[in-house]
N, C-alpha and C. Protein backbone atom coordinates (compact mmCIF):
# COMPACT_ATOMS: atom_id res chain seq x y z
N UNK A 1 -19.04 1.91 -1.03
CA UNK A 1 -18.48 2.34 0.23
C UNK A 1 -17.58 3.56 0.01
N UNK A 2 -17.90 4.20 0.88
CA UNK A 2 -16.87 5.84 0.80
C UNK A 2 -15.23 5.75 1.03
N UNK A 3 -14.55 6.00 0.38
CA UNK A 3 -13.34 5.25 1.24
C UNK A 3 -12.78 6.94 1.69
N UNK A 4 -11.75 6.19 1.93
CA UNK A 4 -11.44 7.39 3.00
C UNK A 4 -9.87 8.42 2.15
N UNK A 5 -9.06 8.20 1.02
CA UNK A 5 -8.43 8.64 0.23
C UNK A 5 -7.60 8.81 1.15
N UNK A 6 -6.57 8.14 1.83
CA UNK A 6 -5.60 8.83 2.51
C UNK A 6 -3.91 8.05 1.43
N UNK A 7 -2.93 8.09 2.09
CA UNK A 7 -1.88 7.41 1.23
C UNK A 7 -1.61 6.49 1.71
N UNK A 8 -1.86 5.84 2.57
CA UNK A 8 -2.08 4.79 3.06
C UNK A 8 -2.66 3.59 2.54
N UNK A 9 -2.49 2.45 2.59
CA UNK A 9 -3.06 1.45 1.68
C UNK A 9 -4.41 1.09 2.49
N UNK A 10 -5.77 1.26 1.89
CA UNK A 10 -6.79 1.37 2.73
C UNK A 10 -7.33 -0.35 2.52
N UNK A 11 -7.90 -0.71 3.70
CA UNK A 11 -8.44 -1.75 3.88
C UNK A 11 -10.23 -1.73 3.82
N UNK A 12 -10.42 -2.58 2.76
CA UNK A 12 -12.53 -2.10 2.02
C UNK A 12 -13.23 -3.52 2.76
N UNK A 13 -12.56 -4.62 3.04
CA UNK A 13 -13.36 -5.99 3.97
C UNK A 13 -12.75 -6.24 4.96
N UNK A 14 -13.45 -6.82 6.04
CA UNK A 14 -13.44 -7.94 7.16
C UNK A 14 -12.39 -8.55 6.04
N UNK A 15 -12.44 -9.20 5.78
CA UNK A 15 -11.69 -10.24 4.73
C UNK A 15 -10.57 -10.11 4.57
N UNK A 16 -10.05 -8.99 4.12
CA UNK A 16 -9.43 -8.43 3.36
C UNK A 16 -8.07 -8.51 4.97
N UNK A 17 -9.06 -7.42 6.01
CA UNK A 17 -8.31 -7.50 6.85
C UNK A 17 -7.99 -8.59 7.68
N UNK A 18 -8.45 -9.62 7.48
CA UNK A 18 -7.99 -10.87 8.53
C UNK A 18 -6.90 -11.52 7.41
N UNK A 19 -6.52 -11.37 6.33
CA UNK A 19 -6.20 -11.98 5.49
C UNK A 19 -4.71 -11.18 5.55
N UNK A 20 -4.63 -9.87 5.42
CA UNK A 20 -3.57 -9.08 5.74
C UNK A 20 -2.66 -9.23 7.31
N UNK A 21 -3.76 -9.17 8.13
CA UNK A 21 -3.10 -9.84 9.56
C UNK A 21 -3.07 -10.92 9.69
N UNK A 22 -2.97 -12.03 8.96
CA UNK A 22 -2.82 -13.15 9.31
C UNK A 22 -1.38 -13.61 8.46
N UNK A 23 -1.40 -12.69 7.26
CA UNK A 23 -0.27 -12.77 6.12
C UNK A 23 1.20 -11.97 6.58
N UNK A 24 0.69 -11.35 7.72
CA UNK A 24 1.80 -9.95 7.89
C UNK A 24 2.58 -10.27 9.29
N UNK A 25 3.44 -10.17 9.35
CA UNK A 25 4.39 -10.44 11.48
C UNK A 25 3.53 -9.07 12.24
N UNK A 26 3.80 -8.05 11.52
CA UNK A 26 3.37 -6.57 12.28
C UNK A 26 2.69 -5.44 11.45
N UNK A 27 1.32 -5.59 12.17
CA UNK A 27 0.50 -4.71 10.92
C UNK A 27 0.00 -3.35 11.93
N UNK A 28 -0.33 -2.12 11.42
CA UNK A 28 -0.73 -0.97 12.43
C UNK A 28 -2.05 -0.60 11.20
N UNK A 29 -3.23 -0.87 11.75
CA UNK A 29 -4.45 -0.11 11.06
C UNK A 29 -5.00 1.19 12.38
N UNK A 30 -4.86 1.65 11.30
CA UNK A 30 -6.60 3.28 11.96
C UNK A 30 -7.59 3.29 11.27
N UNK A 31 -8.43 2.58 12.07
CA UNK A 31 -9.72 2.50 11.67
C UNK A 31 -10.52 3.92 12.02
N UNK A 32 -10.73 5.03 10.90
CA UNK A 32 -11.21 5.93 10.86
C UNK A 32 -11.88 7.05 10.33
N UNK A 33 -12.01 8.22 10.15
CA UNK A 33 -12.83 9.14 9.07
C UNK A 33 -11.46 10.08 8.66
N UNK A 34 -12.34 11.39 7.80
CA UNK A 34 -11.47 12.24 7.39
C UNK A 34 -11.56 13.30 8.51
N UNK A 35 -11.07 13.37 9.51
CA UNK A 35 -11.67 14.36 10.49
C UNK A 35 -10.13 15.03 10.94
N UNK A 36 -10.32 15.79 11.90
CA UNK A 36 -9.06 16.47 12.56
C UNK A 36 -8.36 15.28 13.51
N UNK A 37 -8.83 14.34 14.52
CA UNK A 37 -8.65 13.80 15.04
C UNK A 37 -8.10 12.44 14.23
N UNK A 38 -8.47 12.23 13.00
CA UNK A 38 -8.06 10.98 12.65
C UNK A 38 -6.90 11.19 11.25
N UNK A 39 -6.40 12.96 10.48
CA UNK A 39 -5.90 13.17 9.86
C UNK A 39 -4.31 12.87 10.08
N UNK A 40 -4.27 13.58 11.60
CA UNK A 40 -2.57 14.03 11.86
C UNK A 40 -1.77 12.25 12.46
N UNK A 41 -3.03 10.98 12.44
CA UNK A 41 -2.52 9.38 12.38
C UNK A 41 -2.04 8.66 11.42
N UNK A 42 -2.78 9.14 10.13
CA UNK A 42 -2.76 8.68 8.89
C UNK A 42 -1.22 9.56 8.61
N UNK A 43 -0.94 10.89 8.65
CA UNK A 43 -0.01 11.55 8.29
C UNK A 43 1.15 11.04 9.00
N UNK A 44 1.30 10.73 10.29
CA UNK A 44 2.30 9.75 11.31
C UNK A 44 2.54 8.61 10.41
N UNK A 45 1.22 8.35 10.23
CA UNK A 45 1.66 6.61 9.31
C UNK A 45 1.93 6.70 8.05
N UNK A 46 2.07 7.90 7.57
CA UNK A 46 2.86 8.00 6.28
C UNK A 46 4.23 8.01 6.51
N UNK A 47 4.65 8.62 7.39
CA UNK A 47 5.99 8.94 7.43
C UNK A 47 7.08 7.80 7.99
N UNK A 48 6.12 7.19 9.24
CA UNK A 48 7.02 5.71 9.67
C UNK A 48 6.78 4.93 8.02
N UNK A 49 5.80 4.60 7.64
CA UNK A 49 5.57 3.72 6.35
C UNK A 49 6.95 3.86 5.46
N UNK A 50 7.71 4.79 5.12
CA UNK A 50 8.69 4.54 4.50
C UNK A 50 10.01 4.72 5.62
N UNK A 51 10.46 4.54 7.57
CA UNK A 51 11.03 4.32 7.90
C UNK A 51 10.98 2.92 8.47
N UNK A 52 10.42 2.17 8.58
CA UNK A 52 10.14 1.03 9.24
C UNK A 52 9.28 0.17 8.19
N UNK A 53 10.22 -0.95 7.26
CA UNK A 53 9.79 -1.82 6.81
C UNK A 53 9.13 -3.04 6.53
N UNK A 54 9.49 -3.29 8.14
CA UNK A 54 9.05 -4.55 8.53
C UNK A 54 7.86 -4.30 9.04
N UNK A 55 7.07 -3.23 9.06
CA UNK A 55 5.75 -2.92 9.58
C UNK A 55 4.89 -2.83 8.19
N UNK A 56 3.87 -3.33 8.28
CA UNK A 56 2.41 -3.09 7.32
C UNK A 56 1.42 -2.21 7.73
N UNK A 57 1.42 -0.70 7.35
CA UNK A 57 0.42 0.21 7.69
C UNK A 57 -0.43 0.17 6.67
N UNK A 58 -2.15 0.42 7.60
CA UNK A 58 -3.07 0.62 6.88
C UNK A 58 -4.58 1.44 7.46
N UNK A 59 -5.03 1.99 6.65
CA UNK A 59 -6.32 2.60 6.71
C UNK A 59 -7.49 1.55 6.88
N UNK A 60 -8.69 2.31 7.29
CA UNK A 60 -9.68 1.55 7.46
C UNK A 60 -11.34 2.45 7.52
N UNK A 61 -11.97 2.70 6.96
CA UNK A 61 -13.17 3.48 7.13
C UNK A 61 -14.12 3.20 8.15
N UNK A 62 -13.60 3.45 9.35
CA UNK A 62 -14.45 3.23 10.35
C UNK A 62 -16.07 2.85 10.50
N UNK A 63 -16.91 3.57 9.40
CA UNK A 63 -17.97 3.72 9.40
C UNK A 63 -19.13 2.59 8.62
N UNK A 64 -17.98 1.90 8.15
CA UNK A 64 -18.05 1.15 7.32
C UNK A 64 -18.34 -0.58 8.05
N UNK A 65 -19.41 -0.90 7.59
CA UNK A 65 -19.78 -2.69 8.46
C UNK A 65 -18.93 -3.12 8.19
N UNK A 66 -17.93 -3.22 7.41
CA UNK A 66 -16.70 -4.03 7.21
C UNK A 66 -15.56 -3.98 8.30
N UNK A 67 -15.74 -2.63 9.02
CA UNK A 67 -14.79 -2.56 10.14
C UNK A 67 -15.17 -3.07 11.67
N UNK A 68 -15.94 -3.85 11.53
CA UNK A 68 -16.92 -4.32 12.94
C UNK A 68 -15.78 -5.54 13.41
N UNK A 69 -14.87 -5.91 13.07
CA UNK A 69 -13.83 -6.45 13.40
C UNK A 69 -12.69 -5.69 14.64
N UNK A 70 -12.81 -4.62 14.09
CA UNK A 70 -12.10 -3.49 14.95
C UNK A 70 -12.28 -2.77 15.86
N UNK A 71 -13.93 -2.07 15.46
CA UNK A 71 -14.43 -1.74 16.41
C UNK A 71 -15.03 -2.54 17.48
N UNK A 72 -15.68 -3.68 17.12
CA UNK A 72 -16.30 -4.58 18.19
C UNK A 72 -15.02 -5.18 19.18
N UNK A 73 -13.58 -5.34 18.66
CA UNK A 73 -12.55 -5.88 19.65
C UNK A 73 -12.61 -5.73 20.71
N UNK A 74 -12.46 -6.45 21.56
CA UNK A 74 -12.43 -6.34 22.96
C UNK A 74 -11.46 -5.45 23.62
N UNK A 75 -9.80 -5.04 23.01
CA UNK A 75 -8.98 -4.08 23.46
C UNK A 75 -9.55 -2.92 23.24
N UNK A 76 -10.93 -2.71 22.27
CA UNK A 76 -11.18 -1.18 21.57
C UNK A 76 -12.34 -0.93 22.76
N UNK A 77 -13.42 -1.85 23.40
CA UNK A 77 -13.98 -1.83 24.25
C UNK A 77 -13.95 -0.53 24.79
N UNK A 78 -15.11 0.55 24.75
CA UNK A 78 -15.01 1.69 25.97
C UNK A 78 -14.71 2.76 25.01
N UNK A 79 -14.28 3.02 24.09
CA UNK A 79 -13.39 3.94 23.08
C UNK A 79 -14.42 4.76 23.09
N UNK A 80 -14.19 5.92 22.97
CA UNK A 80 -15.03 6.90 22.59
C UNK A 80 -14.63 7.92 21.50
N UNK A 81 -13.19 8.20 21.53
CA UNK A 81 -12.73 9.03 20.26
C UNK A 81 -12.17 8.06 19.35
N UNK A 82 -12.28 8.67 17.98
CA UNK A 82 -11.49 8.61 16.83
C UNK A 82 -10.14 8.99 16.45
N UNK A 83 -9.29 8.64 16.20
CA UNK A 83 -9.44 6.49 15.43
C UNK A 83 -9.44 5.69 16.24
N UNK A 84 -10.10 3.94 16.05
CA UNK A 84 -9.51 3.38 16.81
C UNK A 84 -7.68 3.20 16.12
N UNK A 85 -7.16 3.08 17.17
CA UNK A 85 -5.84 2.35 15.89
C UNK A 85 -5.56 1.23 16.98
N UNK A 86 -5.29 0.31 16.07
CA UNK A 86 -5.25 -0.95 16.53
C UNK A 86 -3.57 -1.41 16.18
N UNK A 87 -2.59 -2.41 16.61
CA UNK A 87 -1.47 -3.06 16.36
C UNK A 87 -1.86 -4.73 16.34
N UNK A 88 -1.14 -5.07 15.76
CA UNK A 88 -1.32 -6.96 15.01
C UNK A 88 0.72 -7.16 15.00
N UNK A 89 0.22 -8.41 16.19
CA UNK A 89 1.90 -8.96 15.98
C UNK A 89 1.22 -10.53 15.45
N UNK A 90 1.67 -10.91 14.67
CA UNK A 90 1.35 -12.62 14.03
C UNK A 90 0.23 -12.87 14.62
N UNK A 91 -0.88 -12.09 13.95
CA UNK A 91 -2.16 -12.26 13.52
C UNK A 91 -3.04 -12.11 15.00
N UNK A 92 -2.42 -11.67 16.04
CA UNK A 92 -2.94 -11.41 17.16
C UNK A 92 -2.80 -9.45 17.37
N UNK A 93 -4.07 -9.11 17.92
CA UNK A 93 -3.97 -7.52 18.31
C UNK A 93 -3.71 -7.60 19.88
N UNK A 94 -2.21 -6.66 19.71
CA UNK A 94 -1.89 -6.69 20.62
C UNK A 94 -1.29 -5.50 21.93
N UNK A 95 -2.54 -3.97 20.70
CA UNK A 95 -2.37 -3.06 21.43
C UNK A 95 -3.75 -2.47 20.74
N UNK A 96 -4.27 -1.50 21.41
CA UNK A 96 -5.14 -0.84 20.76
C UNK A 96 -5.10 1.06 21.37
N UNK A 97 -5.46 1.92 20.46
CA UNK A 97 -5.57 3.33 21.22
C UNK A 97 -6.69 3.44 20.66
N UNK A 98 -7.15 4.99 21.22
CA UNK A 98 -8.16 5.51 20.57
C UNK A 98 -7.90 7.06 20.56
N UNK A 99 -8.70 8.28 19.72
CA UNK A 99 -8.06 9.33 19.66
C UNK A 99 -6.89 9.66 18.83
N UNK A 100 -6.31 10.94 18.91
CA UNK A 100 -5.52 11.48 18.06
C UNK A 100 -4.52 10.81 18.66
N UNK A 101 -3.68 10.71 17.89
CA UNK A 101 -2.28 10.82 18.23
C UNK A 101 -0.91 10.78 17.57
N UNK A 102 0.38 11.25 17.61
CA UNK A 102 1.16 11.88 17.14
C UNK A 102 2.20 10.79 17.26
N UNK A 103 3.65 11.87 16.30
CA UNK A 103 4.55 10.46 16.24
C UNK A 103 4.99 10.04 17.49
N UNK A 104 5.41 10.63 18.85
CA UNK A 104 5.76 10.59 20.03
C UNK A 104 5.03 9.75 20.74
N UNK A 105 3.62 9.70 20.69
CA UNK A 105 2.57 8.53 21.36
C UNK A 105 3.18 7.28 20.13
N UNK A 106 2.62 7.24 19.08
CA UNK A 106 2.88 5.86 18.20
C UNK A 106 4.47 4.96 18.15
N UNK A 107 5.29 5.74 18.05
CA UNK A 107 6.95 5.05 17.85
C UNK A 107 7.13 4.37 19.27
N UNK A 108 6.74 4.73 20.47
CA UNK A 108 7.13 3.77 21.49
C UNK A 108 6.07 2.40 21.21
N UNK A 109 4.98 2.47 20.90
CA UNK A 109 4.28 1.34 20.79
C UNK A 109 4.47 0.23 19.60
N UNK A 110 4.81 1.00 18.59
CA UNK A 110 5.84 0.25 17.66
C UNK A 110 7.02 -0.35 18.28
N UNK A 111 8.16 0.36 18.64
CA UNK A 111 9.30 0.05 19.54
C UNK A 111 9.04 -0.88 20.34
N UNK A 112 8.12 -1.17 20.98
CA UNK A 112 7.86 -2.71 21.87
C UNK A 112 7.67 -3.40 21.36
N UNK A 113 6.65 -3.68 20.61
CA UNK A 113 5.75 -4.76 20.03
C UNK A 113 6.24 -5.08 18.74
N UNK A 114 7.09 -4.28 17.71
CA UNK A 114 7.33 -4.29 16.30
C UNK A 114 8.91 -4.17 16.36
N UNK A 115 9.69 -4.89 17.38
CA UNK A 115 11.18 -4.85 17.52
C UNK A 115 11.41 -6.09 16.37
């Protein structure tokens, strides 16, 4: 499987990821490629990753059958751009976006859900 090299701790199974959200209070994955649209999320989630501890960020190779967990979700339903990024409060998803987006879109959705 291709992974996706970001600094982010990348997620390679289904497994892997139900095992992480089920282990974690508040997890934020982007399930995505190396593209323009899915670079400047991963780079957001570098930077909260060392302000906000109590959060578990992670990567995910969209393209990959292992991510059919994410993409098939019912909140991701309809998506058409890249990434999905998905939020996990105690093992439930409980936000989903799709598309680019920056620290100004992501920190309020943290701020609710990851207080």
């Amino acid at each position: 499987m291709k992974r996706l090299q970001t600094e982010i701790h990348e997620i390679e199974t289904a497994s892997e990821l139900e095992k992480l959200v089920a282990e974690n209070e508040n997890v934020m994955v982007c399930c995505g490629r190396m593209g323009p649209m899915c670079i400047p999320v991963y780079d957001t989630m570098e930077e909260l990753e060392s302000e906000r501890s109590t959060i578990k960020f992670y990567s995910m190779a969209f393209d990959s059958p292992e991510a059919a967990p994410i993409r098939n979700a019912a909140m991701c339903k309809g998506f058409m751009g890249l990434p999905f990024t998905v939020y996990y409060k105690n093992g439930v998803m409980v936000q989903a976006t799709s598309s680019i987006q920056n620290r100004s879109q992501i920190t309020p959705i943290l701020d609710q859900h990851f207080k």
